[in-house]
Protein backbone atom coordinates (compact mmCIF):
# COMPACT_ATOMS: atom_id res chain seq x y z
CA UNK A 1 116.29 96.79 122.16
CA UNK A 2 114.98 93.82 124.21
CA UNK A 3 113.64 90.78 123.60
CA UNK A 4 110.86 88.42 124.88
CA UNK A 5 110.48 85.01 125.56
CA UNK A 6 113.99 83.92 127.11
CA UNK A 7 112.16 81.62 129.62
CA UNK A 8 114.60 78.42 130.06
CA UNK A 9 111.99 76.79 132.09
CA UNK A 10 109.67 76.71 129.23
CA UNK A 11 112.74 75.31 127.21
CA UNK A 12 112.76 78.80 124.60
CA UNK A 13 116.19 80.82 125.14
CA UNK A 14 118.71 82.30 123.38
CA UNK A 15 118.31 85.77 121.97
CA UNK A 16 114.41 85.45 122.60
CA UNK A 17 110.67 85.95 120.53
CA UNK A 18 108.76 88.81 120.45
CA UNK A 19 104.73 88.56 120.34
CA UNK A 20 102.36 90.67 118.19
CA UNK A 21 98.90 90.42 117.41
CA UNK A 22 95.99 91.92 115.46
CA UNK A 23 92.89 90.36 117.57
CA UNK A 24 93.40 88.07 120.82
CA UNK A 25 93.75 83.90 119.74
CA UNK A 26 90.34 82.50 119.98
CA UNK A 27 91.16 79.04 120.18
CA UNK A 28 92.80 77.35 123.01
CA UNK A 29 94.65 74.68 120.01
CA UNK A 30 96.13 77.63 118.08
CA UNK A 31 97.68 78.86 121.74
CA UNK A 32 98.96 75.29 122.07
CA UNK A 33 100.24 75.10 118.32
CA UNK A 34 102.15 78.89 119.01
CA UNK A 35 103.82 77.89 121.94
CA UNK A 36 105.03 74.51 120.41
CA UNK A 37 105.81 76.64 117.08
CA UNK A 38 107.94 79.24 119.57
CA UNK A 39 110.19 76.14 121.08
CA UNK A 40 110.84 75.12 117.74
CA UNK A 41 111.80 78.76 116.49
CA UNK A 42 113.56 79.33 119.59
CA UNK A 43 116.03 77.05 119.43
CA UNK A 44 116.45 76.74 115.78
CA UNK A 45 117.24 81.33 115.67
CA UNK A 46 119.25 80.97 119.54
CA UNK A 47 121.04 84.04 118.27
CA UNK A 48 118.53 86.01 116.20
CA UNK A 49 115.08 88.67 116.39
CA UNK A 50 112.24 86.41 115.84
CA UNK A 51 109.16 88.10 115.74
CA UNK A 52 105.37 86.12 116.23
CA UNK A 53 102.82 87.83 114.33
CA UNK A 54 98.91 86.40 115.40
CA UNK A 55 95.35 86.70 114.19
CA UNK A 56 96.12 89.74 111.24
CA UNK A 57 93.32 90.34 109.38
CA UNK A 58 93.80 90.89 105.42
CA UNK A 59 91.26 91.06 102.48
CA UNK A 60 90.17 87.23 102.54
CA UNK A 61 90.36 86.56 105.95
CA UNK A 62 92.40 85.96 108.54
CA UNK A 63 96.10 84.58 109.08
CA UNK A 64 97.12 82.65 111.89
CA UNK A 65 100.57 83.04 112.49
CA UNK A 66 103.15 85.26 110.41
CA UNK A 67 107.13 84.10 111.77
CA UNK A 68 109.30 86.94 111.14
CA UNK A 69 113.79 86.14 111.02
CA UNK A 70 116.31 87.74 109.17
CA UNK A 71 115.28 85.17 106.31
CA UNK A 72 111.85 86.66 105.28
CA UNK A 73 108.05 86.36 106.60
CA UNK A 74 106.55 82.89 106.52
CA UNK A 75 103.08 82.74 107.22
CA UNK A 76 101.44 79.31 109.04
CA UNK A 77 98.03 78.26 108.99
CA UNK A 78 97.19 76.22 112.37
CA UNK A 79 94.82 73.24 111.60
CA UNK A 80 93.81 71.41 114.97
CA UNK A 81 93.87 67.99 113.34
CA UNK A 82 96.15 64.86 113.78
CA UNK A 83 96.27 62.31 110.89
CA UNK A 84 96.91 61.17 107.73
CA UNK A 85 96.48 64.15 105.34
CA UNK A 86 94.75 64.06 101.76
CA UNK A 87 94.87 67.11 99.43
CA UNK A 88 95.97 68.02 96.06
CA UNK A 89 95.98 71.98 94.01
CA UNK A 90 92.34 71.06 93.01
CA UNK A 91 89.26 69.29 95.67
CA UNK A 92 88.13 69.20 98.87
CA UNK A 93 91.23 67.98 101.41
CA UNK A 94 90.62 64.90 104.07
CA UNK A 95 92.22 64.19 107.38
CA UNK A 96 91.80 60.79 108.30
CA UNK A 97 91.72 60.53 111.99
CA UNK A 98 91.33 58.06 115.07
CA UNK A 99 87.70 59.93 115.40
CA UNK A 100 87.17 59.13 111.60
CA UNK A 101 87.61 61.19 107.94
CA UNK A 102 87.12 65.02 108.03
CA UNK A 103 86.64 67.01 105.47
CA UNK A 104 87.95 70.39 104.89
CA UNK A 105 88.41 73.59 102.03
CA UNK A 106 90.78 73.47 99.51
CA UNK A 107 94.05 74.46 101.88
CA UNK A 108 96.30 74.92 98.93
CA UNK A 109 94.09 76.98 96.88
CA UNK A 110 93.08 78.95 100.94
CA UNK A 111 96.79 79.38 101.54
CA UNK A 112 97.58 80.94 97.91
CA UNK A 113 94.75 83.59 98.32
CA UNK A 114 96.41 84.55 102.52
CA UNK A 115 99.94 84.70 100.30
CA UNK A 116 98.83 86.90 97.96
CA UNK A 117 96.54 89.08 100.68
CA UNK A 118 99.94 89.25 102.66
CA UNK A 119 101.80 89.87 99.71
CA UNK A 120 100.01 93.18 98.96
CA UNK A 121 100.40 94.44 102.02
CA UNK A 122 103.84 93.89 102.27
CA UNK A 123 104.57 95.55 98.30
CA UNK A 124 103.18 98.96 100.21
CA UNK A 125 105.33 98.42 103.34
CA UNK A 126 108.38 97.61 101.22
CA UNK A 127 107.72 100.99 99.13
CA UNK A 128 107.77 102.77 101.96
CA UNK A 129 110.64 101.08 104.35
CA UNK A 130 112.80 99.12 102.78
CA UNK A 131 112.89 99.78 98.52
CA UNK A 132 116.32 97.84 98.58
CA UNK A 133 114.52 94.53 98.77
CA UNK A 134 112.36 94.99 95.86
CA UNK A 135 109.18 93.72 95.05
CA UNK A 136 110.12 90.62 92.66
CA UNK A 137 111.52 89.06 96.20
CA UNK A 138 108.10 89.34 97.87
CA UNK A 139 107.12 86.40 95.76
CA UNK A 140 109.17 84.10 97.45
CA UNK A 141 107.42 84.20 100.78
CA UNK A 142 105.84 80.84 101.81
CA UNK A 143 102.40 80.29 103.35
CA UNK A 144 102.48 76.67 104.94
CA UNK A 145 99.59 74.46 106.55
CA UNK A 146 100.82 73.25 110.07
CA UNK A 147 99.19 70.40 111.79
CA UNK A 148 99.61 68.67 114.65
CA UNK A 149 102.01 66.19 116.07
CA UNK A 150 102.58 62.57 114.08
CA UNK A 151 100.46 63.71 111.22
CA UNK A 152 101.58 62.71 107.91
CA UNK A 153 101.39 64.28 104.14
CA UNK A 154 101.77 61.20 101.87
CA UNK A 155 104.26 62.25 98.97
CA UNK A 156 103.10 62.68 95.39
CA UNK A 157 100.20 65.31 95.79
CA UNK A 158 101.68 67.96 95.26
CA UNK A 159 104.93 68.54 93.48
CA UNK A 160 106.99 70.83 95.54
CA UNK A 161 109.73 71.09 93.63
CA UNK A 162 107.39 73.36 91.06
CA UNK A 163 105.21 74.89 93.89
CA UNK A 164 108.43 76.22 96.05
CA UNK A 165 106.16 78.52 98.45
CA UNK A 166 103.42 75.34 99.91
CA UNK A 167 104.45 73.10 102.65
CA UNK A 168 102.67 70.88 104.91
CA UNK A 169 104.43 70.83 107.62
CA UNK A 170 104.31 69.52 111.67
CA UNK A 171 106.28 70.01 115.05
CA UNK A 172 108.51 67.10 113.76
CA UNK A 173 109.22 68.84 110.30
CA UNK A 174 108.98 72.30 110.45
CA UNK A 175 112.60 72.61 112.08
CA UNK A 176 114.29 71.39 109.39
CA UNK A 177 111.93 73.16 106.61
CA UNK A 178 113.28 76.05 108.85
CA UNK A 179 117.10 75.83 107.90
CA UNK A 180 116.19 75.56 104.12
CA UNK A 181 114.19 78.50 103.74
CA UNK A 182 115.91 81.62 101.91
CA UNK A 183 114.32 84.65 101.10
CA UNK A 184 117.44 85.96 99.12
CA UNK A 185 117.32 89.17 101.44
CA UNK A 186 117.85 89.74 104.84
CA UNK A 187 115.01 91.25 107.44
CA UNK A 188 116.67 93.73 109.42
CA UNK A 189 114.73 94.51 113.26
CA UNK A 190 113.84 97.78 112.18
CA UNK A 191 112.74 96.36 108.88
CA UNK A 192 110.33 93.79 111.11
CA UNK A 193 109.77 97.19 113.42
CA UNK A 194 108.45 99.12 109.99
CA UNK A 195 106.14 95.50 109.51
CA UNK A 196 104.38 95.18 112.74
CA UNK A 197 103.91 99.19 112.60
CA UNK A 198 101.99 99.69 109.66
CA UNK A 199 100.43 96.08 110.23
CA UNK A 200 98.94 97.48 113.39
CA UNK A 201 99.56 95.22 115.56
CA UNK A 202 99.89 95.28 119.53
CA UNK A 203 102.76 93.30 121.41
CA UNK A 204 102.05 91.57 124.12
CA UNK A 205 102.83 88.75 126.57
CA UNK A 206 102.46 85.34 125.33
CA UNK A 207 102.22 84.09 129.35
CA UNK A 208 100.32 86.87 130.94
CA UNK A 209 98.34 87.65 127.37
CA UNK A 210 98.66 91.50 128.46
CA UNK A 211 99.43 94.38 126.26
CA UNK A 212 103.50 95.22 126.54
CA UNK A 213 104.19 99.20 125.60
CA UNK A 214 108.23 99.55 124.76
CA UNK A 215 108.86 102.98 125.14
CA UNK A 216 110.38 104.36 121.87
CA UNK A 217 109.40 100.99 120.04
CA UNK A 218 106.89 101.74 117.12
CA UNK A 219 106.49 105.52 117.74
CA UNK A 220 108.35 108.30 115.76
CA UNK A 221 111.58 109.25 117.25
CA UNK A 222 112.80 112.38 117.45
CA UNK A 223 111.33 116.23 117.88
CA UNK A 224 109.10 115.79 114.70
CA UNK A 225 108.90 111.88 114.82
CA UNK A 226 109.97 109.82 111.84
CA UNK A 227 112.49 111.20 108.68
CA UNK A 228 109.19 111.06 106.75
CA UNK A 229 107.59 113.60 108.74
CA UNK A 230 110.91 115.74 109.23
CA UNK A 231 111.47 116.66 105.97
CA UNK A 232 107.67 116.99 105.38
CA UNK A 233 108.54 119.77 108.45
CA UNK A 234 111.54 120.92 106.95
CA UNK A 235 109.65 121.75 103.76
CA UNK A 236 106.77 123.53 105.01
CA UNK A 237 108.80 125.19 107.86
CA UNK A 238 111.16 126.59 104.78
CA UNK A 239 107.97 127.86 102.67
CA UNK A 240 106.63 129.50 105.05
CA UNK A 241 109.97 131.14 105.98
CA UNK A 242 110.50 132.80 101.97
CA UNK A 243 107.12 133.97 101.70
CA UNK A 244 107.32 136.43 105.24
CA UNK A 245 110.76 136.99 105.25
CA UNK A 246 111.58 138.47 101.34
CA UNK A 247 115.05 139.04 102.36
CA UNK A 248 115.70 135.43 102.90
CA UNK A 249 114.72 133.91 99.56
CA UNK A 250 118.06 133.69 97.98
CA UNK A 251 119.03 131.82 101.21
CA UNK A 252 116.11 129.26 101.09
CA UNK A 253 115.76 128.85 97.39
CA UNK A 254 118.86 126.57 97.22
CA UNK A 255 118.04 124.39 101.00
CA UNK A 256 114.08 124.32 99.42
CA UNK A 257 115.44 122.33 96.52
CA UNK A 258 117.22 119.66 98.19
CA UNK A 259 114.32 119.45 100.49
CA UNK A 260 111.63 119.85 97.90
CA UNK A 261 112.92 117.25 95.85
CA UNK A 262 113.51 114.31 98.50
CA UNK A 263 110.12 115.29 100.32
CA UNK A 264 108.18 115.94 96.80
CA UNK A 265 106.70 112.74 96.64
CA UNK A 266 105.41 112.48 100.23
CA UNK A 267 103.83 115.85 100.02
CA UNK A 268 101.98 114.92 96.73
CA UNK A 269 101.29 111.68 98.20
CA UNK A 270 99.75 113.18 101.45
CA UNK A 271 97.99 115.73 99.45
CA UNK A 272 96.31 112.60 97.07
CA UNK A 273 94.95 111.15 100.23
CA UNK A 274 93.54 114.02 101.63
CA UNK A 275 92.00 115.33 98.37
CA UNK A 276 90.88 111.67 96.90
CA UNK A 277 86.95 111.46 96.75
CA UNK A 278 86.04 107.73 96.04
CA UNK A 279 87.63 104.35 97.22
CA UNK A 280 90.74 102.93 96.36
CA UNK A 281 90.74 99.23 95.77
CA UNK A 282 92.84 98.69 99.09
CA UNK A 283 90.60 100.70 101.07
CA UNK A 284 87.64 98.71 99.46
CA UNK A 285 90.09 95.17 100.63
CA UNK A 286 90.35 96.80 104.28
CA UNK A 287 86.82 97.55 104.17
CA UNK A 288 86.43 94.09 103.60
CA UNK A 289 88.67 92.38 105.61
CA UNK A 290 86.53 94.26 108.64
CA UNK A 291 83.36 93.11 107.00
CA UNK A 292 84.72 89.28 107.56
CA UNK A 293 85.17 89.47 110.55
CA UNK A 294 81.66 90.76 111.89
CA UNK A 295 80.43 88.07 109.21
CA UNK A 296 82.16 85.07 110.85
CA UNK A 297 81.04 86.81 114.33
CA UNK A 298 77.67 86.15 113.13
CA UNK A 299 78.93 82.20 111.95
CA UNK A 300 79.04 83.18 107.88
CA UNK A 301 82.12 82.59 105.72
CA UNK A 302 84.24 85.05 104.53
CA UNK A 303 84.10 86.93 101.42
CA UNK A 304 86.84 86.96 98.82
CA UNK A 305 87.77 90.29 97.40
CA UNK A 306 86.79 90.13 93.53
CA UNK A 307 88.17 93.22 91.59
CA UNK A 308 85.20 93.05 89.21
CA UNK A 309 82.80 93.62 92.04
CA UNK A 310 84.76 96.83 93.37
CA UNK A 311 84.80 98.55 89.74
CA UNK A 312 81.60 97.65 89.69
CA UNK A 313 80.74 99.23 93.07
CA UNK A 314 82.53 101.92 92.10
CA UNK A 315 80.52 102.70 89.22
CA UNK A 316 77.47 102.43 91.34
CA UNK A 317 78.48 104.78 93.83
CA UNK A 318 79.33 107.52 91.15
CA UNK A 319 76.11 106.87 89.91
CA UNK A 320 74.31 108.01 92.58
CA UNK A 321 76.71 110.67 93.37
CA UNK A 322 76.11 112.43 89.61
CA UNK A 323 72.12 111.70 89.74
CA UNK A 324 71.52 112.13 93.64
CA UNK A 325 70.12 109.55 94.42
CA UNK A 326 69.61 106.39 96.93
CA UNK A 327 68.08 103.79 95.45
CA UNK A 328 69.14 100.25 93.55
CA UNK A 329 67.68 101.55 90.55
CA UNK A 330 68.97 104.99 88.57
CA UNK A 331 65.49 107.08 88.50
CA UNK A 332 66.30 108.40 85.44
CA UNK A 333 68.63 105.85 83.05
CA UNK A 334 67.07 102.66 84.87
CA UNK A 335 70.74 101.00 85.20
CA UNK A 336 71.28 98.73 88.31
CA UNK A 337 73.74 96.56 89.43
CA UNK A 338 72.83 93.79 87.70
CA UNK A 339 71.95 95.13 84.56
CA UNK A 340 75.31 96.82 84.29
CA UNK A 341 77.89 93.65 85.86
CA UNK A 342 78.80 92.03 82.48
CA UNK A 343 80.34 95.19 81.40
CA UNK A 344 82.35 94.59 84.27
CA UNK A 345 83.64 90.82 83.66
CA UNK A 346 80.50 89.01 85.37
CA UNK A 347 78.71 86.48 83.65
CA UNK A 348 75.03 86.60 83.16
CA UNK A 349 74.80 83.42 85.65
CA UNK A 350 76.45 85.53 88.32
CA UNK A 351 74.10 87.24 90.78
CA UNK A 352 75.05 90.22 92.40
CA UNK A 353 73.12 91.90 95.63
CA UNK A 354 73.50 95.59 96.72
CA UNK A 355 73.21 97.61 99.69
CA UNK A 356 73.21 101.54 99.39
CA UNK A 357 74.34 103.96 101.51
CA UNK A 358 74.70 107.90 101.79
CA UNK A 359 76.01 110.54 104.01
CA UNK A 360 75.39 114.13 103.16
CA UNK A 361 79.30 115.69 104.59
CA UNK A 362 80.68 113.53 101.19
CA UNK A 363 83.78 111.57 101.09
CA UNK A 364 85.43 110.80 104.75
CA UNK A 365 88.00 108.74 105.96
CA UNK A 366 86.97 105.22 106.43
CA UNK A 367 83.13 105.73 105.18
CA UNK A 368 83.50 102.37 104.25
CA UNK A 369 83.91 101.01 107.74
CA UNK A 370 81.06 103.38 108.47
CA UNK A 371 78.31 102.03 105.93
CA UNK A 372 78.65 98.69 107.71
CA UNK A 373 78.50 99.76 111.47
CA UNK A 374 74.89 101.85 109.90
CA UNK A 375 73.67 98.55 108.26
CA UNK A 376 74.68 96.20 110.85
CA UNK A 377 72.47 98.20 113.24
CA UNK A 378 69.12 97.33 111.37
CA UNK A 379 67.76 94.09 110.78
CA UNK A 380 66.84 94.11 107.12
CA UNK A 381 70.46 95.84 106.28
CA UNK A 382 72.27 93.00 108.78
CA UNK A 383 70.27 90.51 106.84
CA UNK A 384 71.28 91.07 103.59
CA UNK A 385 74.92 92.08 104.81
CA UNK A 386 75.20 88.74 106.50
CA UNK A 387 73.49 86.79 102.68
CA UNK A 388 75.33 83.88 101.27
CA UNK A 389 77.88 85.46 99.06
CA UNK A 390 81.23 84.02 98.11
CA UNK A 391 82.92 87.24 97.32
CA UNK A 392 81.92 91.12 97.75
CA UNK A 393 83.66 94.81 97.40
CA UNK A 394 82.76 97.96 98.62
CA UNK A 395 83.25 101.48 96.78
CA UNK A 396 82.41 104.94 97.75
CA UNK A 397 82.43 108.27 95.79
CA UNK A 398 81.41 111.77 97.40
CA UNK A 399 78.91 110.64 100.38
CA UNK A 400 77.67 107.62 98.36
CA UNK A 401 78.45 103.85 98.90
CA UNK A 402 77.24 100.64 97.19
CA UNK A 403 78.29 97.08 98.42
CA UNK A 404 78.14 94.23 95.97
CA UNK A 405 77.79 90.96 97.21
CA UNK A 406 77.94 87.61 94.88
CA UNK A 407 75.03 85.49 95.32
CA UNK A 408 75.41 81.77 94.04
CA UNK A 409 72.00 80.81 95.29
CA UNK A 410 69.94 83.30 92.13
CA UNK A 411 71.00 83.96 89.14
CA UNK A 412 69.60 86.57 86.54
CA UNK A 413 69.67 90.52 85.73
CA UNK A 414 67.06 91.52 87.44
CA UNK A 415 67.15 94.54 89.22
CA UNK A 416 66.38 95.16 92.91
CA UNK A 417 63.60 96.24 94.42
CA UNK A 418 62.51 97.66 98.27
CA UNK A 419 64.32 99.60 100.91
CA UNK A 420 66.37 96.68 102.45
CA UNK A 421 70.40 97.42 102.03
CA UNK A 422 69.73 101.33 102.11
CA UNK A 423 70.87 104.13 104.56
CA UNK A 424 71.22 107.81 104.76
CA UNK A 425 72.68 109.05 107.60
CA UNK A 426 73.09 112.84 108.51
C-alpha cells in the first residue's frame, strides 16, 4: 500500500499522510491549520500510517479534522483565532485578541457532543471490523480545540487530570500532547481502511485538492468482494444447491452448518434492514446530520439530535400510518405533537413544530433524506424547516414522516394548524 504526503520540500516525510474527506474545506484558515497540523504529525509518526480525516458530517454537526495512528482517532476542532483563551465546562468562552475580545459557544460542552457523535459511529464500525478492541476503549478517544500559533490556555479552568479526553491545544503544543496519547489498542491500516470506508469518505490530494482512486483500496477484494459477502454467497449458493439436487443433501447438510452458523447473523441482519418499516434512531441522526448542513447553507445553526424528539416523531408517523392521514392534527383522536410531547420527556415550556410528509410506495431507503429535498423545494415547507430550533429528529413509519423541531421562541400545547410543513408526493 502507498502513502501520501512524502514531500521533503514541504518539510512532511517519512512514511507519509494520507487525505480523506467528507465535503471539500470551506475555509482557507482550516487549509492553513491542516497543513501546519500535517508537519507536525509528519514528523512526530516518520515511520507510521497517518491518516487525515476532513469535514465528516455526524448527528450535531460537523468535525473538522479526525487524525488517525496506530494510537487511536483524535478528533481536532480548528478555531481561526490567536490569543489568550477563556473557557471553563459551563459559559460562553472568550478569546482575547490584538483586534479585541470575541466571544464564542461553549467549546467544551461543543467538543463533548462531536465525541460522543463520533463515538457512535465508531461502536458500529468496531462491531463490524474490529470486535477485539471493544467498545469500553472507544471512550478514551479525545476531541481537542486547536488554535492558532502563540495562543495561550491559562491553567486552572479546567482540570485535566479528571477530564482526560479535552485539550486545548496549538502548533507549539500539540507535538508533545502527541507522544502522551494512548488509546490502550493499536489501529491497524486496514482497521483505519474499515474507518474511512464506512465513514464515506473520498481521498484526495491535499496539493492538487483532486479526488485520488487506489485501485483495490476501499473496494471488496476478491470474486465475491469482502468475507462478509462470501460467506453470505457461500450460504445461499449451498441452499440453493440441497433443494435441486436431493442427492446432495447429506453432503451439504454438514458444510451448511459451519456456514450457516458464522454467516447467521449477517443474513438476519441483512434481512432486518430490508424488511424494517419505520426509522431507526441512527437513520433519524443521519437524517439529521444532512438536514444541518442545508440549514447552515441557508446561515442557521445546527440542530442537536434529542432522543425525546425522535420517539416522539416516531409516534407521530405511526399515527398517521394507522389512521391515514396527513395532517398535524389526528382527525379522529385529536392528538398532536404537542399535546402528546410530555409523555415523551418534554416539558410543558418546550415547544415543538412539525412538518408532515407522505409517500404512497411506504417505507424506502433513505425517505428521510427524501422528505427534506420535497420540503426544501417549497417556500412555506423551507420556512419552517429552516425555524429557530435548537434540536430536531426525524421518524418515518410505512410512507409517513413527521419532523419535530424544538422551538425556544413559543411555548405552550397548542396544536398546529394550516398546510405549511406538509407533503404528499406520488
Amino acid at each position: 500500500m502507498s502513502y501520501y504526503w512524502k514531500n521533503t520540500g514541504s518539510g512532511i516525510a517519512g512514511m507519509g499522510i494520507r487525505f480523506f474527506r467528507g465535503q471539500k474545506t470551506k475555509f482557507e484558515h482550516e487549509h492553513h491549520q491542516l497543513k501546519e497540523i500535517a508537519r507536525i504529525i509528519a514528523k512526530e509518526f516518520p515511520d507510521e500510517p497517518v491518516y487525515l480525516l476532513t469535514n465528516i458530517l455526524v448527528a450535531n454537526g460537523e468535525l473538522d479534522c479526525v487524525v488517525l495512528t496506530r494510537h487511536g482517532p483524535l478528533i481536532l476542532d480548528l478555531k481561526a483565532y490567536s490569543g489568550t483563551i477563556h473557557g471553563s465546562e459551563n459559559g460562553k468562552w472568550q478569546v482575547e485578541t490584538r483586534d479585541g475580545v470575541h466571544t464564542l459557544p461553549n467549546l467544551f460542552i461543543q467538543s463533548k457532543i462531536h465525541r460522543q457523535d463520533f463515538i457512535d459511529k465508531m461502536i458500529t464500525i468496531c462491531r463490524t471490523h474490529f470486535p477485539h478492541i471493544g467498545e469500553i476503549n472507544l471512550k478514551k478517544i479525545g476531541s481537542w480545540v486547536y488554535f492558532c500559533k502563540e495562543s495561550v490556555y491559562p491553567a486552572g479552568q479546567i482540570d485535566f487530570r479528571r477530564v482526560k479526553w479535552f485539550r486545548v491545544v496549538t502548533a507549539e503544543s500539540l507535538p508533545e500532547k502527541l507522544r502522551f496519547t494512548d488509546a490502550g489498542y493499536t489501529l491497524r491500516p486496514e482497521d483505519m481502511d474499515a474507518i474511512v470506508l464506512d465513514l464515506h469518505l473520498q481521498e484526495y490530494s491535499f496539493f492538487t485538492d483532486k479526488e485520488i482512486n487506489r485501485s483495490g483500496t476501499g473496494k471488496p477484494k476478491g470474486m465475491f468482494g469482502t468475507t462478509r459477502r462470501k460467506i453470505l454467497v457461500a450460504v445461499i449458493i449451498i441452499i440453493v444447491l440441497a433443494l435441486i439436487i436431493p442427492g446432495m443433501n447429506l453432503v451439504v447438510t454438514d458444510t451448511a452448518t459451519g456456514a450457516m452458523s458464522a454467516g447467521g447473523s449477517l443474513l438476519q441482519s441483512v434481512s432486518k434492514d430490508t424488511l424494517k418499516s419505520s426509522s431507526r434512531p441512527s437513520d433519524s441522526s443521519d437524517a439529521l446530520a444532512y438536514l444541518n448542513v442545508i440549514r447552515e447553507q441557508n446561515g442557521k445553526n445546527p440542530l442537536y439530535f434529542d432522543e425525546r424528539l425522535y420517539n416522539l416523531s416516531l409516534v407521530r408517523a405511526k399515527d398517521m400510518q394507522q389512521y391515514q392521514y396527513l395532517a398535524y392534527v389526528n382527525p379522529w383522536t385529536g392528538t398532536c405533537a404537542n399535546s402528546l410531547k410530555t409523555r415523551y420527556g418534554l416539558s410543558v415550556d418546550e415547544n415543538v413544530v412539525e412538518s408532515a410528509y407522505g409517500q404512497w410506495n411506504g417505507y424506502t431507503r433513505g425517505i428521510e433524506r427524501q422528505a427534506f429535498d420535497s420540503w426544501m423545494k417549497e417556500s412555506g415547507n423551507k420556512k419552517q424547516l429552516l425555524g429557530n430550533y435548537s434540536a430536531g429528529s426525524i421518524s418515518c413509519s410505512g410512507g409517513y414522516c413527521s419532523f419535530l423541531g424544538l422551538n425556544n421562541d413559543q411555548t405552550g400545547n397548542e396544536c398546529q394548524t394550516g398546510p405549511s410543513g406538509m407533503n404528499m408526493t406520488s
